[in-house]
N, C-alpha and C. Protein backbone atom coordinates (compact mmCIF):
# COMPACT_ATOMS: atom_id res chain seq x y z
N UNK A 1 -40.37 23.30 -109.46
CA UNK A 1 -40.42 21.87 -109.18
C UNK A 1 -39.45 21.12 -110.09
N UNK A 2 -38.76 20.04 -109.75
CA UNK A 2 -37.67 19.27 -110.41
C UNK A 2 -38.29 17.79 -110.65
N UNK A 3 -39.48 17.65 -110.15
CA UNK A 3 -40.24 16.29 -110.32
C UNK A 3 -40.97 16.47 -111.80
N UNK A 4 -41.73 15.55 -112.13
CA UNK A 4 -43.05 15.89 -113.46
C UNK A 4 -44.21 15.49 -112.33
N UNK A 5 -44.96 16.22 -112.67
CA UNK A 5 -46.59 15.74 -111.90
C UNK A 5 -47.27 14.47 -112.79
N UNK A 6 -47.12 14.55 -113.82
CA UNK A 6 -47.77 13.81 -114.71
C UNK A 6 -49.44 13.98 -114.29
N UNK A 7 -49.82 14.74 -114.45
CA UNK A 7 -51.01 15.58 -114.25
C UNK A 7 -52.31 14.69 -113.26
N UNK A 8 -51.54 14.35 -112.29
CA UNK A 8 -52.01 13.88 -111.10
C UNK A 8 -51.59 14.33 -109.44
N UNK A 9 -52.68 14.37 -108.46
CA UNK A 9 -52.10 14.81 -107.39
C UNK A 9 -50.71 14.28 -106.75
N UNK A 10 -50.49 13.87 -105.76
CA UNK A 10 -49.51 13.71 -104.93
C UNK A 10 -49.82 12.38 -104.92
N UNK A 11 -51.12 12.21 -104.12
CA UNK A 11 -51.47 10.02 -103.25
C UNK A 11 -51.60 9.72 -104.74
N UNK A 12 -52.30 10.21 -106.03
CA UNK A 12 -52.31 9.32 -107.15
C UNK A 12 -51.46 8.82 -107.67
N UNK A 13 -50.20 10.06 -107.67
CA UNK A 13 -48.81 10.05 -108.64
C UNK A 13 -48.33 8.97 -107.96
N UNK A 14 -48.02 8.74 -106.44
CA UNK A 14 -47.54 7.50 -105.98
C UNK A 14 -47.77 6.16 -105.98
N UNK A 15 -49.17 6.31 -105.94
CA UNK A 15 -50.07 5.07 -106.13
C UNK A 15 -49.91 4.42 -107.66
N UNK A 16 -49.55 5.60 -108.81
CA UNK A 16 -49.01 4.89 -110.05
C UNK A 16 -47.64 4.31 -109.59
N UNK A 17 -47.38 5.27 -108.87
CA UNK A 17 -45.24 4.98 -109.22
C UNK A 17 -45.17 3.14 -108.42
N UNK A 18 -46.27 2.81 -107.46
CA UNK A 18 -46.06 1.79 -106.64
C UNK A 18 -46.62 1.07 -107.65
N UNK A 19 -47.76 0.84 -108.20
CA UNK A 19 -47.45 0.21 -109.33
C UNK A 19 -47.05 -0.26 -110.55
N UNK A 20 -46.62 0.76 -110.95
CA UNK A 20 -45.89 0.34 -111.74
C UNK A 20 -44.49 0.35 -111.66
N UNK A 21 -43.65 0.28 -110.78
CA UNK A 21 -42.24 -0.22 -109.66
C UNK A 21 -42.57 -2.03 -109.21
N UNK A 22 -43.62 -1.84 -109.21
CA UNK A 22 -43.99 -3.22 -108.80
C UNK A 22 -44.24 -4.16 -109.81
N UNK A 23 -44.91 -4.08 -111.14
CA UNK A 23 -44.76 -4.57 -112.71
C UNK A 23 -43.67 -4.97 -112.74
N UNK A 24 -42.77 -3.89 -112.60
CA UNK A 24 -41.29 -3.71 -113.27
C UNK A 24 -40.21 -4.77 -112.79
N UNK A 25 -40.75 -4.56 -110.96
CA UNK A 25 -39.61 -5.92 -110.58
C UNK A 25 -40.44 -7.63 -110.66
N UNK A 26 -41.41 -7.16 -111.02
CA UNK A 26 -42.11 -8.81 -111.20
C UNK A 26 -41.25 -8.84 -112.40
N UNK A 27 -41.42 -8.23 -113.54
CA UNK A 27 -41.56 -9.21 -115.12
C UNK A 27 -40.06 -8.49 -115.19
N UNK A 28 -39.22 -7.85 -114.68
CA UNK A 28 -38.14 -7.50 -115.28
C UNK A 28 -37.85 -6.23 -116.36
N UNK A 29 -38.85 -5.90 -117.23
CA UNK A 29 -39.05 -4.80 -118.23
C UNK A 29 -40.18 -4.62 -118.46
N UNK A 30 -41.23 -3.06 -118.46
CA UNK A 30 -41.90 -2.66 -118.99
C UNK A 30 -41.94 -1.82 -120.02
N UNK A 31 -43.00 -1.48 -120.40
CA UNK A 31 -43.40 -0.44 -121.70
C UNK A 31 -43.96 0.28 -121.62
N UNK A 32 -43.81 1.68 -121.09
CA UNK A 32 -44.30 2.82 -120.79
C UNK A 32 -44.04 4.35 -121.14
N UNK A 33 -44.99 4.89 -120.92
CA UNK A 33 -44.60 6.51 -121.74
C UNK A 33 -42.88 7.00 -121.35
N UNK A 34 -42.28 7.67 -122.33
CA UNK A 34 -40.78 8.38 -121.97
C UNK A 34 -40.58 8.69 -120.18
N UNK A 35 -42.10 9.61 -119.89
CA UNK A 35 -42.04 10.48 -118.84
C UNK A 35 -42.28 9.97 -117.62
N UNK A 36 -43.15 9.13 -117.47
CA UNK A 36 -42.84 8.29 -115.93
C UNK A 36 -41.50 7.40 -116.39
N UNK A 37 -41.06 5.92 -117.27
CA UNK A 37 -40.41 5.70 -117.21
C UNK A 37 -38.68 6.61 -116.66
N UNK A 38 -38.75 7.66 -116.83
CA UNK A 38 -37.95 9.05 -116.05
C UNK A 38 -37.74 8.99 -114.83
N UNK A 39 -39.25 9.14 -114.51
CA UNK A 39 -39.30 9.28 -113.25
C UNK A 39 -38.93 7.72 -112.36
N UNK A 40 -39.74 6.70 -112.99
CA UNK A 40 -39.41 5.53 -112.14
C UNK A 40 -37.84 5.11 -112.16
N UNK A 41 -37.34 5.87 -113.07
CA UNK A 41 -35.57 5.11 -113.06
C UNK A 41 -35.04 5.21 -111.40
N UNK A 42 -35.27 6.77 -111.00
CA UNK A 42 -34.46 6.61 -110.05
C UNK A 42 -35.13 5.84 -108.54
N UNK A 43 -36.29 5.65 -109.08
CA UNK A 43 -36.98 5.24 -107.74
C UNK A 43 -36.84 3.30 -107.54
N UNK A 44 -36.86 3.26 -108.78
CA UNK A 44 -36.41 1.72 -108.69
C UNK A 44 -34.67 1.53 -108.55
N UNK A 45 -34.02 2.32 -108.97
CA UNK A 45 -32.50 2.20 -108.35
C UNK A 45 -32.06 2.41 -106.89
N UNK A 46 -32.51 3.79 -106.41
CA UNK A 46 -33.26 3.10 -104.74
C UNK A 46 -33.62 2.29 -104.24
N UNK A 47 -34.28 1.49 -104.81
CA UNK A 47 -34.99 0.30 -104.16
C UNK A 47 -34.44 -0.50 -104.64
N UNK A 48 -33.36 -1.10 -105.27
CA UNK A 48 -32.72 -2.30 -105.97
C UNK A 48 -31.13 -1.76 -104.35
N UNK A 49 -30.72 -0.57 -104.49
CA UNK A 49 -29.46 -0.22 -103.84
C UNK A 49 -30.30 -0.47 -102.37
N UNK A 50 -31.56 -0.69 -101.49
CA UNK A 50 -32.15 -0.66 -100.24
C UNK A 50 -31.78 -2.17 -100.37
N UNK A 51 -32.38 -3.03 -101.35
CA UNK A 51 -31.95 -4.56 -101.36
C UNK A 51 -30.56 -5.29 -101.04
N UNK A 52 -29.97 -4.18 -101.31
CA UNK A 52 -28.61 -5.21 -101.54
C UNK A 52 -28.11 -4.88 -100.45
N UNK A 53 -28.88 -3.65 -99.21
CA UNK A 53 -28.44 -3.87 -97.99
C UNK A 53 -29.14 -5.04 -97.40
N UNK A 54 -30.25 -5.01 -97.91
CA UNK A 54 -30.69 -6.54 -97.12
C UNK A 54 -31.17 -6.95 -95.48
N UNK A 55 -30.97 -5.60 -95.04
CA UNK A 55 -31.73 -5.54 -93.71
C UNK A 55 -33.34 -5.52 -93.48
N UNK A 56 -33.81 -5.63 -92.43
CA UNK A 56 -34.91 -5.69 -92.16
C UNK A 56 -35.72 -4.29 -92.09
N UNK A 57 -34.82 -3.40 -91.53
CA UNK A 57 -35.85 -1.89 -91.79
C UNK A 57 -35.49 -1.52 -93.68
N UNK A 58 -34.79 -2.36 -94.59
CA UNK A 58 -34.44 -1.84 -95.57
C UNK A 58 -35.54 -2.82 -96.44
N UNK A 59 -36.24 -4.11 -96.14
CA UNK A 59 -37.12 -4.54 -96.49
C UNK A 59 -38.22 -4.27 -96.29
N UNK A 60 -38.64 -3.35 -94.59
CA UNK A 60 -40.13 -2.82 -94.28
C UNK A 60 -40.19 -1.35 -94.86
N UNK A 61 -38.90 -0.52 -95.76
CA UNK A 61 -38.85 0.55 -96.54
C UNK A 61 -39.66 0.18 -97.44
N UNK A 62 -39.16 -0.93 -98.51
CA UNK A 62 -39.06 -1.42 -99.45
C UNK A 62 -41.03 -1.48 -99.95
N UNK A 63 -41.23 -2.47 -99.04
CA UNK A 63 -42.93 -2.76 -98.82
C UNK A 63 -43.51 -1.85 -99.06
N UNK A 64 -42.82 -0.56 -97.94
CA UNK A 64 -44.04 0.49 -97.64
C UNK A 64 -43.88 1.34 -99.69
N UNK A 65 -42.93 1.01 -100.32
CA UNK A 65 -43.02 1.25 -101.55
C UNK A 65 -44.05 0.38 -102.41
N UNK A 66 -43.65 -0.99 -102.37
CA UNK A 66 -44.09 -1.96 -103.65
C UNK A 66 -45.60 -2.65 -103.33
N UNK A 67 -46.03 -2.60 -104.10
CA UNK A 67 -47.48 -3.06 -103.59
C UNK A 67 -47.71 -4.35 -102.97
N UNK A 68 -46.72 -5.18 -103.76
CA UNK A 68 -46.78 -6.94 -103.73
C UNK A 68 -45.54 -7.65 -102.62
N UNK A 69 -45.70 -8.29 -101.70
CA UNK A 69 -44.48 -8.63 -100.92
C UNK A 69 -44.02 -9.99 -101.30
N UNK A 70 -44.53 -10.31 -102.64
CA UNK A 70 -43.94 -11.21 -102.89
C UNK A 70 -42.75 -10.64 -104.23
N UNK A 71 -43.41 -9.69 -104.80
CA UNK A 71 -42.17 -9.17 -105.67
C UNK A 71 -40.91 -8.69 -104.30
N UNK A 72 -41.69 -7.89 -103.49
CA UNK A 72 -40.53 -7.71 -102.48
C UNK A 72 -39.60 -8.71 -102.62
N UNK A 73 -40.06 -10.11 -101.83
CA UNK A 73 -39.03 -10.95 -101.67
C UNK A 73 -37.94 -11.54 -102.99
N UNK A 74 -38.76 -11.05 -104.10
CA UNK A 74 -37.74 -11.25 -105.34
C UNK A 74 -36.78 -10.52 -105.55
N UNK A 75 -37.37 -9.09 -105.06
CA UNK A 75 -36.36 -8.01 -105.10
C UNK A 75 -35.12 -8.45 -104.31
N UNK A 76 -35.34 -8.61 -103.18
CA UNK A 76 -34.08 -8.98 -102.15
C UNK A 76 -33.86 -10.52 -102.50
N UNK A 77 -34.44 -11.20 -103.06
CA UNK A 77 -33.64 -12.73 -102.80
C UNK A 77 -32.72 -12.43 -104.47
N UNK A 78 -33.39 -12.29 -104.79
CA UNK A 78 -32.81 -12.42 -106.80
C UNK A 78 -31.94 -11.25 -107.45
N UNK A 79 -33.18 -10.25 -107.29
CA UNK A 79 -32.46 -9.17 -108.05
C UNK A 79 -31.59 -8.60 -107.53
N UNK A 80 -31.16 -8.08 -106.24
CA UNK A 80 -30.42 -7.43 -105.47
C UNK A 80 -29.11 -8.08 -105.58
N UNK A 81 -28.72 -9.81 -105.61
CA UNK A 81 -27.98 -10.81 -106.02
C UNK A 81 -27.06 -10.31 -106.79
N UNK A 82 -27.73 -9.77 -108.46
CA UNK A 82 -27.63 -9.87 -109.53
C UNK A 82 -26.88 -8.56 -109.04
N UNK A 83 -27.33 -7.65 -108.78
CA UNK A 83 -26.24 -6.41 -108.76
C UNK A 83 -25.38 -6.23 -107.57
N UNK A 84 -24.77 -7.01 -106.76
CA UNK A 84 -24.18 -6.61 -105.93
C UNK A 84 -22.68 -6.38 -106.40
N UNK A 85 -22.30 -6.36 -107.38
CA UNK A 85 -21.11 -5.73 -107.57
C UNK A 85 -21.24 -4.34 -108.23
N UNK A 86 -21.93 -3.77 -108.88
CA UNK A 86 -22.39 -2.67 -109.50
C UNK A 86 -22.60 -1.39 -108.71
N UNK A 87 -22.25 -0.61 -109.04
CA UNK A 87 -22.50 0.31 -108.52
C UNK A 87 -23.76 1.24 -108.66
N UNK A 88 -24.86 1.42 -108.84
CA UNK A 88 -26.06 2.10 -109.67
C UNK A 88 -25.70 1.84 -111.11
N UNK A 89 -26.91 2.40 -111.66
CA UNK A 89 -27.31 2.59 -112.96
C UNK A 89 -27.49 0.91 -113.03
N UNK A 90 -28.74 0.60 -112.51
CA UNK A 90 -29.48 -0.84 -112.98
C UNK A 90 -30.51 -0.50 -113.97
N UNK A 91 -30.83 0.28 -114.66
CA UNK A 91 -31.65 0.23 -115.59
C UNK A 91 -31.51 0.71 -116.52
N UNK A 92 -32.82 0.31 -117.59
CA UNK A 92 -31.89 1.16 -119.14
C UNK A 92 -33.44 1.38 -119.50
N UNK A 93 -32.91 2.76 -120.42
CA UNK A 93 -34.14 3.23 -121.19
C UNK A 93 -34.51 2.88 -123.05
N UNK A 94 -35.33 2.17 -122.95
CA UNK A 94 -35.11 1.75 -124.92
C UNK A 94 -36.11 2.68 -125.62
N UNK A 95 -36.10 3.23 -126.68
CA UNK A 95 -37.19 3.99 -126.87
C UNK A 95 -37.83 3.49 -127.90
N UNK A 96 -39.29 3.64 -128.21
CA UNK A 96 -39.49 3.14 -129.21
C UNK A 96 -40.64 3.48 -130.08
N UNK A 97 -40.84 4.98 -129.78
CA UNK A 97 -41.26 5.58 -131.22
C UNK A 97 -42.88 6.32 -130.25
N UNK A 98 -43.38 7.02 -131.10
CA UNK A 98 -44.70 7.42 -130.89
C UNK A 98 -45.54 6.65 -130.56
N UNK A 99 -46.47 6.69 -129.45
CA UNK A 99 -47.90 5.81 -129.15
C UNK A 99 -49.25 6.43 -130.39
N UNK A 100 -49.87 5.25 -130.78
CA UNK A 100 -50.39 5.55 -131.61
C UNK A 100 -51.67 5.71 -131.14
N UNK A 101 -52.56 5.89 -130.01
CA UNK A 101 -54.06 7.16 -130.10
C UNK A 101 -53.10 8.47 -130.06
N UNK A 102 -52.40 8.99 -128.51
CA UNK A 102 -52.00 9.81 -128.66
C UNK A 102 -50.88 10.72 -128.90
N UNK A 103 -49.94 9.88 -129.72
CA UNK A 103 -48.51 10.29 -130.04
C UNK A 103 -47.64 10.81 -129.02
N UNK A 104 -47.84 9.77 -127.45
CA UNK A 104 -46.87 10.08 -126.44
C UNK A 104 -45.60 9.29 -126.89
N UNK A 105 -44.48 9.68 -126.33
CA UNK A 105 -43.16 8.66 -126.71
C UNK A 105 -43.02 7.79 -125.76
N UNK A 106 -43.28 6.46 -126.71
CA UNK A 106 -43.44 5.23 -125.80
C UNK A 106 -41.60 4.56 -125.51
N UNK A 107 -41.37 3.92 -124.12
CA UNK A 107 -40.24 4.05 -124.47
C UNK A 107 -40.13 1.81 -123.39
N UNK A 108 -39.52 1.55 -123.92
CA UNK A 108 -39.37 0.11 -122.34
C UNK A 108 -38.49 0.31 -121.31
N UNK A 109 -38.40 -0.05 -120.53
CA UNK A 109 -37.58 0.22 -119.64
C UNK A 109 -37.05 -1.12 -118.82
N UNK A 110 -35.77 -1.27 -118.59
CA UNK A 110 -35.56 -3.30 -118.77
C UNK A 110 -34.09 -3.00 -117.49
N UNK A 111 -34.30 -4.01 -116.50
CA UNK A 111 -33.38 -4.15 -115.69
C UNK A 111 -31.67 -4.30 -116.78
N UNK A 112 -30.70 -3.83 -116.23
CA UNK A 112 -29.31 -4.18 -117.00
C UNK A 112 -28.61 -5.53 -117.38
């Protein structure tokens, strides 16, 4: 396997990734373990590059991802805006040290 499970099934692992993809384009940057932040990079660069096509089956993609259709519409009215000259790599990884119950590596993760 080339994915991480993050020691959840399949409908759970997604059901995190949709929310917290959906955090991410509300507030712009979260703060989350090294290892999903990983995983969500490329799934939110997908979905920022579906925006900036801006079609209608590329917005009912979009949904069937993000939990909230009102972040949707931020995604495509705002953020998608913001990168249309860019080519990928809209996000960045900051790291920032050990979590303190269980010493996972906490890291933020913040639009470019």
């Amino acid at each position: 396997m080339s994915y991480r499970k993050l020691g959840r099934d399949s409908s759970a692992r997604k059901a995190l990734f949709s929310s917290i993809l959906t955090s991410f384009f509300e507030h712009g940057r979260i703060e989350t373990t090294e290892a999903k932040a990983k995983e969500i990079r490329g799934l939110a660069d997908r979905l920022i590059t579906l925006a900036k096509r801006g079609d209608l089956s590329a917005r009912r993609q979009a949904i069937a991802k993000l939990a909230d259709e009102a972040v949707v519409r931020k995604l495509f009215d705002e953020i998608a805006g913001k990168y249309a000259e860019r080519q990928g790599g809209y996000t960045r990884i900051l790291k920032l040290g050990p979590r303190r119950g269980d010493a996972a590596p906490m890291v933020i993760i913040e639009l470019v």
